[in-house]
C-alpha atoms as a PDB file:
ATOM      1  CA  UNK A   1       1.227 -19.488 -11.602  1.00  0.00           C
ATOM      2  CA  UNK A   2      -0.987 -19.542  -8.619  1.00  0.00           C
ATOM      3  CA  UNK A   3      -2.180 -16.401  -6.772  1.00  0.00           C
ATOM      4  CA  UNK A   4      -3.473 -16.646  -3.268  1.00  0.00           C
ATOM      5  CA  UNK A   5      -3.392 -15.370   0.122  1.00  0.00           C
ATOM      6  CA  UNK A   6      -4.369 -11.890  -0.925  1.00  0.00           C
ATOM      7  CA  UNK A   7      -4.034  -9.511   2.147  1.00  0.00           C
ATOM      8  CA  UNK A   8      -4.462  -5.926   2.914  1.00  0.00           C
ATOM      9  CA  UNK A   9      -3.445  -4.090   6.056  1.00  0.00           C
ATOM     10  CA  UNK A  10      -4.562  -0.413   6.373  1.00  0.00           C
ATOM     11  CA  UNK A  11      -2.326   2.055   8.274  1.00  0.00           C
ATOM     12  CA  UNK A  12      -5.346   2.122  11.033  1.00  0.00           C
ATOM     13  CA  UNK A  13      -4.482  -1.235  11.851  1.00  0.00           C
ATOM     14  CA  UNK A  14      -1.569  -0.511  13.452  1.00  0.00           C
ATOM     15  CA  UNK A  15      -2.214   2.975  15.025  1.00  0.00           C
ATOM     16  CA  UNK A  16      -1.923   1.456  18.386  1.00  0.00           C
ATOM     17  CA  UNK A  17       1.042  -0.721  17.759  1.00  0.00           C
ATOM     18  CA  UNK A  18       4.518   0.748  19.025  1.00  0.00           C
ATOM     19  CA  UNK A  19       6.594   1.206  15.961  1.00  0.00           C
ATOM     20  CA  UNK A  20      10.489   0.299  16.314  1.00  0.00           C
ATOM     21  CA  UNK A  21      13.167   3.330  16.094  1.00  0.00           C
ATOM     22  CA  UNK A  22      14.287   2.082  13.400  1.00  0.00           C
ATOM     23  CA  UNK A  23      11.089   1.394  11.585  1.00  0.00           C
ATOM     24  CA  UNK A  24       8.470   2.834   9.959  1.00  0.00           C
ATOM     25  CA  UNK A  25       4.329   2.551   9.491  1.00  0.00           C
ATOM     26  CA  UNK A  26       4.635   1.190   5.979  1.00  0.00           C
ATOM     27  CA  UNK A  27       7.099  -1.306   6.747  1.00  0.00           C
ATOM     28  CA  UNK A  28       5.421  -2.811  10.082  1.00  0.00           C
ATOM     29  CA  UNK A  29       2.212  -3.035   7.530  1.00  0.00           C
ATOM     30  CA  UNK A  30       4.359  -4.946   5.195  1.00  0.00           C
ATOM     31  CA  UNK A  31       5.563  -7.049   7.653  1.00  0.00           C
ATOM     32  CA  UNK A  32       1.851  -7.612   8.769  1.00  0.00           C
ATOM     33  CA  UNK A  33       0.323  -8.074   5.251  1.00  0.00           C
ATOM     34  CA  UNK A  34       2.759 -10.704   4.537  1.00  0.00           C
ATOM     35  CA  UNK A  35       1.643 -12.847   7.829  1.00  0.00           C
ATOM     36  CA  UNK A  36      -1.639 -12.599   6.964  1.00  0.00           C
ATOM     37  CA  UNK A  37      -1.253 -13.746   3.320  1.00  0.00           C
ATOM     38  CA  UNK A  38       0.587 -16.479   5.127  1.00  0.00           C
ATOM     39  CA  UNK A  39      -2.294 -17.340   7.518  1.00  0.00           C
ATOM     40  CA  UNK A  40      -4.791 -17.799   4.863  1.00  0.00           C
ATOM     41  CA  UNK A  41      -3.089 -20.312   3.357  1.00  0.00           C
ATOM     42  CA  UNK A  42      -1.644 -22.030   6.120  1.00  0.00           C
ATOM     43  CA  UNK A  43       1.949 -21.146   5.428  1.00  0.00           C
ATOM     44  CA  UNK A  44       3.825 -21.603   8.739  1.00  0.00           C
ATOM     45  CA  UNK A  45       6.815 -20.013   9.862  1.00  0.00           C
ATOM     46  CA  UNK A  46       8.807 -23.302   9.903  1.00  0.00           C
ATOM     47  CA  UNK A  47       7.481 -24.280   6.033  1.00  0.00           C
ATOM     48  CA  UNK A  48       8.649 -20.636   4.769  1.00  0.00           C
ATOM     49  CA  UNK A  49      11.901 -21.115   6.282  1.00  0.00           C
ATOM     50  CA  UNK A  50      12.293 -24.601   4.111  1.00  0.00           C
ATOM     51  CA  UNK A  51      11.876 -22.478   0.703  1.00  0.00           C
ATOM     52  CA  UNK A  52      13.371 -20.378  -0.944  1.00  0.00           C
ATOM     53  CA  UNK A  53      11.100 -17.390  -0.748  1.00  0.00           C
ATOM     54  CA  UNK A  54      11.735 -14.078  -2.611  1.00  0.00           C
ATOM     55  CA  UNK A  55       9.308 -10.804  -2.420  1.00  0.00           C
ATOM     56  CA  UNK A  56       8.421  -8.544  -5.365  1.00  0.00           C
ATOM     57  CA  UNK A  57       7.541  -4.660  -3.698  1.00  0.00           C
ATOM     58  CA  UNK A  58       5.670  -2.533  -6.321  1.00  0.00           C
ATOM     59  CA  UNK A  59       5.548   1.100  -5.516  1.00  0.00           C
ATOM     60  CA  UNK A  60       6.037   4.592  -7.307  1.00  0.00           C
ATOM     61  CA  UNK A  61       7.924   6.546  -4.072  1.00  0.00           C
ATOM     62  CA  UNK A  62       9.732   5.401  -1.163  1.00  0.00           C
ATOM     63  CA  UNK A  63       8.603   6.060   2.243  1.00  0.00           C
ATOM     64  CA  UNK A  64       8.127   9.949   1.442  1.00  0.00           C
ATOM     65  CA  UNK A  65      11.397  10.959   3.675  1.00  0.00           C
ATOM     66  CA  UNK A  66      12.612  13.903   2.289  1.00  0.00           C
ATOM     67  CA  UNK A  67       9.332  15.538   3.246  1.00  0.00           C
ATOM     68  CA  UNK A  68       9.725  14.613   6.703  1.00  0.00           C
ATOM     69  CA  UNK A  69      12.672  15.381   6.993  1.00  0.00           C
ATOM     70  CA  UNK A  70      12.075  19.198   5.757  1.00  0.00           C
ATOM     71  CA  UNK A  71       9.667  18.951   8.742  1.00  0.00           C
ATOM     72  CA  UNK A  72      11.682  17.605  11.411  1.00  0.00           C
ATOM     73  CA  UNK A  73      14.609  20.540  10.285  1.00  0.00           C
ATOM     74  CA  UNK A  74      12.371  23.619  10.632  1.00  0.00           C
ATOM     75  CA  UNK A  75      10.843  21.779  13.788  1.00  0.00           C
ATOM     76  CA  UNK A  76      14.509  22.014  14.983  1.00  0.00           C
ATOM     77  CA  UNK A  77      15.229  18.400  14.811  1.00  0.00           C
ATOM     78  CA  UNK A  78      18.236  16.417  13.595  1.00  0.00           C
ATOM     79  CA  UNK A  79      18.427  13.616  11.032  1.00  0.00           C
ATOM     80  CA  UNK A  80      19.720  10.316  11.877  1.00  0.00           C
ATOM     81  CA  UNK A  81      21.856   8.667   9.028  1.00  0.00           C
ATOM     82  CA  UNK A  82      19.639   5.429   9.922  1.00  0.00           C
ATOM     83  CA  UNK A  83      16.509   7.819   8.410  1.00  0.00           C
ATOM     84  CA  UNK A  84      18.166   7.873   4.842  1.00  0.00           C
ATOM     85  CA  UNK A  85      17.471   3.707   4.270  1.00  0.00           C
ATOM     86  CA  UNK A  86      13.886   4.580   4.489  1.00  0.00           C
ATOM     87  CA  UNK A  87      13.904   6.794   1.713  1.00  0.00           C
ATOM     88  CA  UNK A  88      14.467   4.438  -0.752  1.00  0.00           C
ATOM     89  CA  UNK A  89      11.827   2.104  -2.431  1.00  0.00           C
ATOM     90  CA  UNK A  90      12.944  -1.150  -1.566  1.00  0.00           C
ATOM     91  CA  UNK A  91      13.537  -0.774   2.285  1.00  0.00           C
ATOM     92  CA  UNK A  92      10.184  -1.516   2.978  1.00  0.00           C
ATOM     93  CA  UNK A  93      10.499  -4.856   1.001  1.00  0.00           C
ATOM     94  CA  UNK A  94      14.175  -5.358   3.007  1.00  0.00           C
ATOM     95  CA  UNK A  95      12.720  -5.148   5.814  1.00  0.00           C
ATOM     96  CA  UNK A  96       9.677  -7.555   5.249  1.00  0.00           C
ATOM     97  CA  UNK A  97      13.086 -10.101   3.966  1.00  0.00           C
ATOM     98  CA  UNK A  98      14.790  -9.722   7.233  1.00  0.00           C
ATOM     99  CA  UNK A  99      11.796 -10.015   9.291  1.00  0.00           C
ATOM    100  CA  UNK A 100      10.151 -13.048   7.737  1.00  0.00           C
ATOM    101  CA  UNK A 101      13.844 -14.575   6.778  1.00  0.00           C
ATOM    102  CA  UNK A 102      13.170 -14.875   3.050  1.00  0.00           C
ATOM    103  CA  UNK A 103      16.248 -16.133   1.508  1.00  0.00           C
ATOM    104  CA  UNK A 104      14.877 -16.023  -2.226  1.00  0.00           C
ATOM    105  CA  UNK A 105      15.335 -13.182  -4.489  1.00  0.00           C
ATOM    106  CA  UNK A 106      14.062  -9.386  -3.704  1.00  0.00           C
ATOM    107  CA  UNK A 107      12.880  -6.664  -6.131  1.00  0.00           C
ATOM    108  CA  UNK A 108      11.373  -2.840  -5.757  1.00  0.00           C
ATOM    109  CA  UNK A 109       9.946  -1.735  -9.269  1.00  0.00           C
ATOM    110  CA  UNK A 110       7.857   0.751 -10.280  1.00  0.00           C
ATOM    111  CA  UNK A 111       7.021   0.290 -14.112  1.00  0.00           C
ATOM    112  CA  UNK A 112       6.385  -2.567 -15.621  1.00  0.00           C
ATOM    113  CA  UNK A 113       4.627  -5.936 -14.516  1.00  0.00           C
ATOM    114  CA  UNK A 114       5.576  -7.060 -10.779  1.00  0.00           C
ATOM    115  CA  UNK A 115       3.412 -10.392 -11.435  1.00  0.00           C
ATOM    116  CA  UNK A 116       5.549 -11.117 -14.662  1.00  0.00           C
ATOM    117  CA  UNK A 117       8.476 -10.394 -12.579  1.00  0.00           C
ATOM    118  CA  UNK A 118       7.573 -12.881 -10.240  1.00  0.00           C
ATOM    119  CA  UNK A 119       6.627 -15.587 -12.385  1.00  0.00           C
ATOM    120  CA  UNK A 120      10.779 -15.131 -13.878  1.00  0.00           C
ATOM    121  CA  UNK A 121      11.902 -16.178 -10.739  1.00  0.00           C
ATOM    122  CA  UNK A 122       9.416 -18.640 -10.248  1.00  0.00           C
ATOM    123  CA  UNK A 123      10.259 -20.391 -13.399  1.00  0.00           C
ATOM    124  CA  UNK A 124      13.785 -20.269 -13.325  1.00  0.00           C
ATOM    125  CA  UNK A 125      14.051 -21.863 -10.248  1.00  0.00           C
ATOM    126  CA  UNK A 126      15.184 -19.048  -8.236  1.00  0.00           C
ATOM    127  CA  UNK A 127      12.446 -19.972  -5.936  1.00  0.00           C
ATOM    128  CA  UNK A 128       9.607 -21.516  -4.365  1.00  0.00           C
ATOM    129  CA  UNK A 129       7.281 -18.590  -3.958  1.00  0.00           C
ATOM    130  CA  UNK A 130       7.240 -15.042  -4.332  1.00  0.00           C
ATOM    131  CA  UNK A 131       5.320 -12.661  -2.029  1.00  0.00           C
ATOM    132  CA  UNK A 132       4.034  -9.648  -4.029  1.00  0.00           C
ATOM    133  CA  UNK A 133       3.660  -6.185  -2.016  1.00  0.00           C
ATOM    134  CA  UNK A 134       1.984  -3.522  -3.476  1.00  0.00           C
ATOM    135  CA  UNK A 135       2.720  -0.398  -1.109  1.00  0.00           C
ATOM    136  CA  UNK A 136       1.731   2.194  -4.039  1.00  0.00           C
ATOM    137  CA  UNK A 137      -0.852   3.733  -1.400  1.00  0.00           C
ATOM    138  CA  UNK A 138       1.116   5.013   1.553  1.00  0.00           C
ATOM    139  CA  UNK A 139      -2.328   4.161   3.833  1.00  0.00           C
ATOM    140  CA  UNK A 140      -2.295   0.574   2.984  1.00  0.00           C
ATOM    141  CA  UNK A 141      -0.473  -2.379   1.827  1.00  0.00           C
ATOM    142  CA  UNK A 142      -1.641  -5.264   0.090  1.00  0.00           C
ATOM    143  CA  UNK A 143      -0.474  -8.592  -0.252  1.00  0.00           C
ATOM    144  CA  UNK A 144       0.063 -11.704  -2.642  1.00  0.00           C
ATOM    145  CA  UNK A 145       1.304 -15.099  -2.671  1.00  0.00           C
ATOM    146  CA  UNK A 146       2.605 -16.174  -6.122  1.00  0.00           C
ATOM    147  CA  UNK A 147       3.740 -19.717  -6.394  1.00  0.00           C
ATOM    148  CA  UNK A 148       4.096 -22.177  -9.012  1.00  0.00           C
ATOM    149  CA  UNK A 149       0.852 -24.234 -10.091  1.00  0.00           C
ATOM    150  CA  UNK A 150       1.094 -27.681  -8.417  1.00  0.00           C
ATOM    151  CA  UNK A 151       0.794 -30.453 -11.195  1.00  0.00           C
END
């Protein structure tokens, strides 16, 4: 197994950037961690789209939604049923999935060994490479790209 491309995008990196309605911080930073792992080892767009690429998210919480939305109710606000998908841990990963068109298999876990994880689909055949997202820290995001060892 062969680890490269190791990212890491801080929520100040995108203070500036317009987030979607129907995104978040943490999963624009996913989104961007995964294109830079991608840049530093050449991985175009066109070359993803020819593998079967899965991600691996590793996190202990979700996006932290309930808590906002206890804020946005005594601030008078409504909930959108859109806002409940970000409250659970693997929407930032399904987002990353859609964005990047991975077509490979995707996991959220929280115990256990997300490199391990990766290295079962890897070897089964499942696919080509695996990008691992560790969003554990709601202020940053880092990045991983696991493929096989080239013989």
């Amino acid at each position: 197994m062969r680890v490269d491309g190791q990212s890491c995008v801080l929520e100040k990196d995108i203070n500036n950037k317009e987030i979607p309605k129907r995104s978040t911080k943490l999963r624009e930073m996913a989104v961007l961690s995964c294109k830079k792992s991608m840049e530093k080892i050449d991985l175009t767009e066109e070359k993803l789209n020819s593998l079967t690429a899965g991600i691996v998210g590793f996190s202990y919480f979700g996006e932290n939604y309930p808590e906002k939305w206890k804020m946005k109710i005594q601030n008078g606000k409504r909930i959108r049923p859109h806002e409940f998908g970000m409250s659970i841990l693997n929407s930032v990963i399904g987002h990353c999935s859609i964005e990047l068109n991975l077509t490979g298999p995707q996991i959220a876990i929280m115990l256990g060994n997300p490199f391990k994880t990766a290295r079962i689909y890897l070897n089964s055949g499942r696919a080509d490479l695996i990008f691992y997202c560790d969003y554990s820290d709601p202020m940053k995001i880092e990045t991983s790209i696991i493929r096989k060892e080239e013989k």
